[in-house]
N, C-alpha and C. Protein backbone atom coordinates (compact mmCIF):
# COMPACT_ATOMS: atom_id res chain seq x y z
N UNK A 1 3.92 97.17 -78.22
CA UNK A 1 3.63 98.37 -78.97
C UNK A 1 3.98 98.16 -80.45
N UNK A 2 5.17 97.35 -80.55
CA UNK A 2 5.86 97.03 -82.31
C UNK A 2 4.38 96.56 -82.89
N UNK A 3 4.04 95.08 -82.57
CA UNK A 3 3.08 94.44 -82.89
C UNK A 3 2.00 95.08 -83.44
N UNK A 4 1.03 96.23 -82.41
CA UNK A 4 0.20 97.36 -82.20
C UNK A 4 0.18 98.14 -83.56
N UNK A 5 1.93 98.25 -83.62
CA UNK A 5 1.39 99.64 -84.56
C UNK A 5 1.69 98.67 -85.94
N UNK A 6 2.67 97.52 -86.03
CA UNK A 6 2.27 96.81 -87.14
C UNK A 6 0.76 96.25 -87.81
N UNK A 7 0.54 96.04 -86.45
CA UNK A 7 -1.28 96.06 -87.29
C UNK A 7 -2.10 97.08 -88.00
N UNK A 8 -1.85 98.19 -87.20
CA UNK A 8 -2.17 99.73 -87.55
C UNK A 8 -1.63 100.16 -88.72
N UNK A 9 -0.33 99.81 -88.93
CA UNK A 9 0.05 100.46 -90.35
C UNK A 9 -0.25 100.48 -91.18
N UNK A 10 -0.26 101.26 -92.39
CA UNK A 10 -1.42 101.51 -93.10
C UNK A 10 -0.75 101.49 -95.02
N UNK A 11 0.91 100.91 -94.18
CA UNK A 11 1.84 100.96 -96.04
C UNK A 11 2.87 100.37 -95.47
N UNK A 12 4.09 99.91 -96.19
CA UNK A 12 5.48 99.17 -95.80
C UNK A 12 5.59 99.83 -94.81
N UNK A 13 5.85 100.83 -94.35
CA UNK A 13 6.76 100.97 -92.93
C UNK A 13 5.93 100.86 -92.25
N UNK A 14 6.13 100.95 -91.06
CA UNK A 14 5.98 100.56 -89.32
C UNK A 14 6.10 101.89 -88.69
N UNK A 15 5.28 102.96 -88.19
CA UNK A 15 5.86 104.12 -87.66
C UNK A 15 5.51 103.67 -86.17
N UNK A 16 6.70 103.61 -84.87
CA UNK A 16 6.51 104.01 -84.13
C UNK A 16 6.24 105.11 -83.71
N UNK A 17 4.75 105.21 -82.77
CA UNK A 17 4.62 107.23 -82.33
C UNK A 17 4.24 106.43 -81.21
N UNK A 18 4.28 108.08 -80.55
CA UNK A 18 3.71 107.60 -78.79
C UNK A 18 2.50 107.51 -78.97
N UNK A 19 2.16 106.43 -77.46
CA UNK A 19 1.24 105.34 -76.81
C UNK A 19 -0.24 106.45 -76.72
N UNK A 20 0.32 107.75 -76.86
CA UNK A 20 -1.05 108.64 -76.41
C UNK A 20 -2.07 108.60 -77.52
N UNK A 21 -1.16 107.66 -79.05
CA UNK A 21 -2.31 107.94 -80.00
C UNK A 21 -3.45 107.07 -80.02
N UNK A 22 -3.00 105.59 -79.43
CA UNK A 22 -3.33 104.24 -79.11
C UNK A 22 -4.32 104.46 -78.01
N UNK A 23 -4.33 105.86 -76.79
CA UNK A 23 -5.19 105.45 -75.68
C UNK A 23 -6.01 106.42 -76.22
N UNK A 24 -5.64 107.55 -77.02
CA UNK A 24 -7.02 108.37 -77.45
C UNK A 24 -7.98 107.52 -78.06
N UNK A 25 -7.41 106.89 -79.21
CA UNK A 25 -8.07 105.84 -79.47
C UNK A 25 -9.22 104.54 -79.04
N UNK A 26 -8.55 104.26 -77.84
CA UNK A 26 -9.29 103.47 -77.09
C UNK A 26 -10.42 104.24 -76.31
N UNK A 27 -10.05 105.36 -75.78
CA UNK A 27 -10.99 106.73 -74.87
C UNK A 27 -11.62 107.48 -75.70
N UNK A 28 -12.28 106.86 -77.32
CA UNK A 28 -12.25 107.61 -77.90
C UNK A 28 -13.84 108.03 -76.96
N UNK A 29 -15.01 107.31 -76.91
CA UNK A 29 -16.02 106.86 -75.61
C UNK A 29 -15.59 107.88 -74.71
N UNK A 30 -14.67 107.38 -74.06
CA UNK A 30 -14.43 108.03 -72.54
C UNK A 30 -15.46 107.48 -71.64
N UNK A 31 -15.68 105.81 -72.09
CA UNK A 31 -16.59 105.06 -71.28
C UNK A 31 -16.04 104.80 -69.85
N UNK A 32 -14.80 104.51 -69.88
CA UNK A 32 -14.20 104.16 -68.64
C UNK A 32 -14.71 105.22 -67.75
N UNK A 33 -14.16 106.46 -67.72
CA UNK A 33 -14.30 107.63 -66.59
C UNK A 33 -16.03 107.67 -65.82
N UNK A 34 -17.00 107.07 -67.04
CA UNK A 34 -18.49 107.37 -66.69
C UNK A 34 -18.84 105.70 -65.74
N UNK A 35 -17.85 104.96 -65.74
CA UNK A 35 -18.41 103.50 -65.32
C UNK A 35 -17.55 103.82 -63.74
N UNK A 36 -18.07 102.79 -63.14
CA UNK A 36 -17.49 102.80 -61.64
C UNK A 36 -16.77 101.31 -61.71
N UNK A 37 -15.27 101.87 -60.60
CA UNK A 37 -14.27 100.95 -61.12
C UNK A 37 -14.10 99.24 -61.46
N UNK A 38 -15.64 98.87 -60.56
CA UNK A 38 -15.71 97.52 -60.64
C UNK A 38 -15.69 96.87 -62.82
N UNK A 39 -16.89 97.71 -62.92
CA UNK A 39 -17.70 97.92 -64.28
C UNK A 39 -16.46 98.14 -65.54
N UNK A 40 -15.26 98.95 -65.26
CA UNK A 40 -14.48 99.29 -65.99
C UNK A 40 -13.28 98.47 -66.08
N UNK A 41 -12.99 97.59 -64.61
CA UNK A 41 -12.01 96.24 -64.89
C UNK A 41 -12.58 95.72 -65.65
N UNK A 42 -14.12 94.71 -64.87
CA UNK A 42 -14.28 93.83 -65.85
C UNK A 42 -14.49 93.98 -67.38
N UNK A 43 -14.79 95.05 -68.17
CA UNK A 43 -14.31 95.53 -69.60
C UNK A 43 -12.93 95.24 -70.12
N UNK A 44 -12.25 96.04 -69.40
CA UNK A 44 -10.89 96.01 -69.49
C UNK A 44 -10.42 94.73 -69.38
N UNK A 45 -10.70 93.89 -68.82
CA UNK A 45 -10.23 92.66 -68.53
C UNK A 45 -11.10 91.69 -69.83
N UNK A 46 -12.22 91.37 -70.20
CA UNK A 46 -12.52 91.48 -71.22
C UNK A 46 -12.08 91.54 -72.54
N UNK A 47 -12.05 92.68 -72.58
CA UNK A 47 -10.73 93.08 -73.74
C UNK A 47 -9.61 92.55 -74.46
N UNK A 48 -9.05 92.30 -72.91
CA UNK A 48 -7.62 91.81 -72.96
C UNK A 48 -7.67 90.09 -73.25
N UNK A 49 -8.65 89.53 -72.39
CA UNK A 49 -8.45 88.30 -72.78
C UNK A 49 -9.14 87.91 -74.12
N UNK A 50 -10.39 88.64 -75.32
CA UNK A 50 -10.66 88.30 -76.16
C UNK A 50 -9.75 89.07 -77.27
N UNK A 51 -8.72 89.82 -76.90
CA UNK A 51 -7.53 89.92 -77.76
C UNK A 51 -5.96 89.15 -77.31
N UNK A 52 -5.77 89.11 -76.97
CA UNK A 52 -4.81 87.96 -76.47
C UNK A 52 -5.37 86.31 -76.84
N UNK A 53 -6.97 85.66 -76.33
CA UNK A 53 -6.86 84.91 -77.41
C UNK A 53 -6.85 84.92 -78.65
N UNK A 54 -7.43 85.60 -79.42
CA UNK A 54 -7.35 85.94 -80.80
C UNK A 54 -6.20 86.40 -81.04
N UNK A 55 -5.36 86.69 -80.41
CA UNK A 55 -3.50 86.79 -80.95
C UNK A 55 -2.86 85.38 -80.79
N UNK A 56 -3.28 84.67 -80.12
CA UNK A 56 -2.57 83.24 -79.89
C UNK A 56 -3.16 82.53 -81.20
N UNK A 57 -4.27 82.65 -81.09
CA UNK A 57 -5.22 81.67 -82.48
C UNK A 57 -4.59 81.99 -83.57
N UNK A 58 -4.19 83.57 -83.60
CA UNK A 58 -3.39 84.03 -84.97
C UNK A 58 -2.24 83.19 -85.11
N UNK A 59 -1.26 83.44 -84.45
CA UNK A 59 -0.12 83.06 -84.12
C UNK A 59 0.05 81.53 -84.03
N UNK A 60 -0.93 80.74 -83.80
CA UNK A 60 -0.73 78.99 -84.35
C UNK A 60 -1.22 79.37 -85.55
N UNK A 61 -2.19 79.77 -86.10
CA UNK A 61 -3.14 79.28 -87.18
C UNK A 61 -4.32 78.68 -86.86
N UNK A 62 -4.44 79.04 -86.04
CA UNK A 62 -6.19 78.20 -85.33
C UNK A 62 -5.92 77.37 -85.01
N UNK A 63 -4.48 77.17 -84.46
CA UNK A 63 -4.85 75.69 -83.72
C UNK A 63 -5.02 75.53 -82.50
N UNK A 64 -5.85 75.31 -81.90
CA UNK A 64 -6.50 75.90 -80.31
C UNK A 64 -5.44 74.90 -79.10
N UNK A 65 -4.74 73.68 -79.57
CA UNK A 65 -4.24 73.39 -78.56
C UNK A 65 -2.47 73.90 -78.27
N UNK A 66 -1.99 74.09 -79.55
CA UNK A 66 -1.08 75.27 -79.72
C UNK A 66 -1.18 76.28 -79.12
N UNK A 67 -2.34 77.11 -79.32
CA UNK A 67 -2.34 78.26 -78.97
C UNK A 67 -2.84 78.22 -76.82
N UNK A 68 -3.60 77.06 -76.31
CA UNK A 68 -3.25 76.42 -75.25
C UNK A 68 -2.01 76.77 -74.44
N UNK A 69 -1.35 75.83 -75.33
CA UNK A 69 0.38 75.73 -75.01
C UNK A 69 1.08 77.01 -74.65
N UNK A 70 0.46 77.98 -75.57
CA UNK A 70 1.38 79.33 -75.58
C UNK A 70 1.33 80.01 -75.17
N UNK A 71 -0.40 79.93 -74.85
CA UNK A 71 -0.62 80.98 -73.03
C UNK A 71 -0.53 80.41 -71.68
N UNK A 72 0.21 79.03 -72.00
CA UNK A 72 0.18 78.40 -70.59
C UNK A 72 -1.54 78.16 -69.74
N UNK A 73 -1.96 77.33 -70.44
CA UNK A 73 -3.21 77.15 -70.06
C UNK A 73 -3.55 75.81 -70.70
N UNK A 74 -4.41 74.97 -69.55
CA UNK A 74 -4.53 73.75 -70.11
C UNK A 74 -5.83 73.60 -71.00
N UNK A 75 -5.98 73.08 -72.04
CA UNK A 75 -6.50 72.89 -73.28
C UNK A 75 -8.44 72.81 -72.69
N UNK A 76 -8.49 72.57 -71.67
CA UNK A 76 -10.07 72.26 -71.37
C UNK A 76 -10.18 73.90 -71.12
N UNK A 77 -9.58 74.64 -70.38
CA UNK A 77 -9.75 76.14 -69.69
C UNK A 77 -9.59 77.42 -71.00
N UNK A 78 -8.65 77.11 -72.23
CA UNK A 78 -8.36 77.85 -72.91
C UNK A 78 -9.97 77.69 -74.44
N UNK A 79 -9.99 76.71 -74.22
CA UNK A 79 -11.20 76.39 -74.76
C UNK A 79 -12.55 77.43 -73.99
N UNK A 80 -12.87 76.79 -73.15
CA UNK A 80 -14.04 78.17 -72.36
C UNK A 80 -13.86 79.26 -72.37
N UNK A 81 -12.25 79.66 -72.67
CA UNK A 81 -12.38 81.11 -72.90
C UNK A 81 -12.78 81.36 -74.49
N UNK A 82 -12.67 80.66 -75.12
CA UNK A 82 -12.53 81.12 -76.55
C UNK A 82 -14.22 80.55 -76.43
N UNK A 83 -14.62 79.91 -76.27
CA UNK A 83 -16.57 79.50 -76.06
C UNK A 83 -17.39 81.01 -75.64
N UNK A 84 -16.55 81.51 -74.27
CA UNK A 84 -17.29 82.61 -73.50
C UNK A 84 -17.12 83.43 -74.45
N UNK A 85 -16.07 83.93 -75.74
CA UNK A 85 -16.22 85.20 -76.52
C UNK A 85 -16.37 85.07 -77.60
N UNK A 86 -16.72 83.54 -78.55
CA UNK A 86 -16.92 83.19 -79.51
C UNK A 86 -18.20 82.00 -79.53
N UNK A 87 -19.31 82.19 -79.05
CA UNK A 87 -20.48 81.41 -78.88
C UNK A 87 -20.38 80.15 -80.07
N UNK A 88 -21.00 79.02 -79.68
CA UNK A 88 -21.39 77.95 -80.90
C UNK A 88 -21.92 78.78 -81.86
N UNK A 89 -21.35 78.49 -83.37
CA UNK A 89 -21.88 78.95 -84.35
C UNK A 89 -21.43 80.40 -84.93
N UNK A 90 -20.67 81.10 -83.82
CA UNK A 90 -19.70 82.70 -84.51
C UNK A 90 -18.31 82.11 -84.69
N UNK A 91 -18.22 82.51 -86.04
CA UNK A 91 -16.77 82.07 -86.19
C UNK A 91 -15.56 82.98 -85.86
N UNK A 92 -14.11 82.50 -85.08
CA UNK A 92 -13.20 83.15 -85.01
C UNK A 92 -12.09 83.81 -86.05
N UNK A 93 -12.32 84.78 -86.50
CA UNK A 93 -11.65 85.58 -87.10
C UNK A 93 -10.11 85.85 -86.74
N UNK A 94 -9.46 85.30 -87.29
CA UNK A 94 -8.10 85.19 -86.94
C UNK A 94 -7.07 86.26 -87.89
């Protein structure tokens, strides 16, 4: 949540507030409730892994076998994930 709202912040401080502002946010849609539950993992799941890699990539500096290392994943597998949400030719925004 620190991390979350450090990105979010918008001047020197850091305001922690509650998590309800973060899921309105995300619900702003209210896509989830209209999808059936299969449809709404795989999003959700989605999500998570093309932000989590893009937090590891941050967090080396693009260095993809670093960032490997740091999700515990071996360097051929962490690669296909970053292929499946970053096609040849789109660059990763770190």
């Amino acid at each position: 949540m620190i991390h979350r709202e450090y990105l979010f912040s918008e001047g020197p401080l850091i305001r922690i507030t509650h998590a309800s502002r973060h899921h309105a946010q995300l619900c702003k849609g209210n896509t989830a409730v209209s999808q059936d539950f299969k449809s709404a993992k795989a999003a959700a799941v989605m999500q998570f892994e093309r932000t989590y890699i893009l937090d590891n990539l941050s967090r080396t500096g693009g260095n993809v076998s670093a960032a490997a290392r740091m999700a515990g994943k071996e360097h051929s597998a962490f690669c296909r994930l970053v292929k499946k949400y970053w096609p040849a030719g789109e660059a990763v925004r770190t």
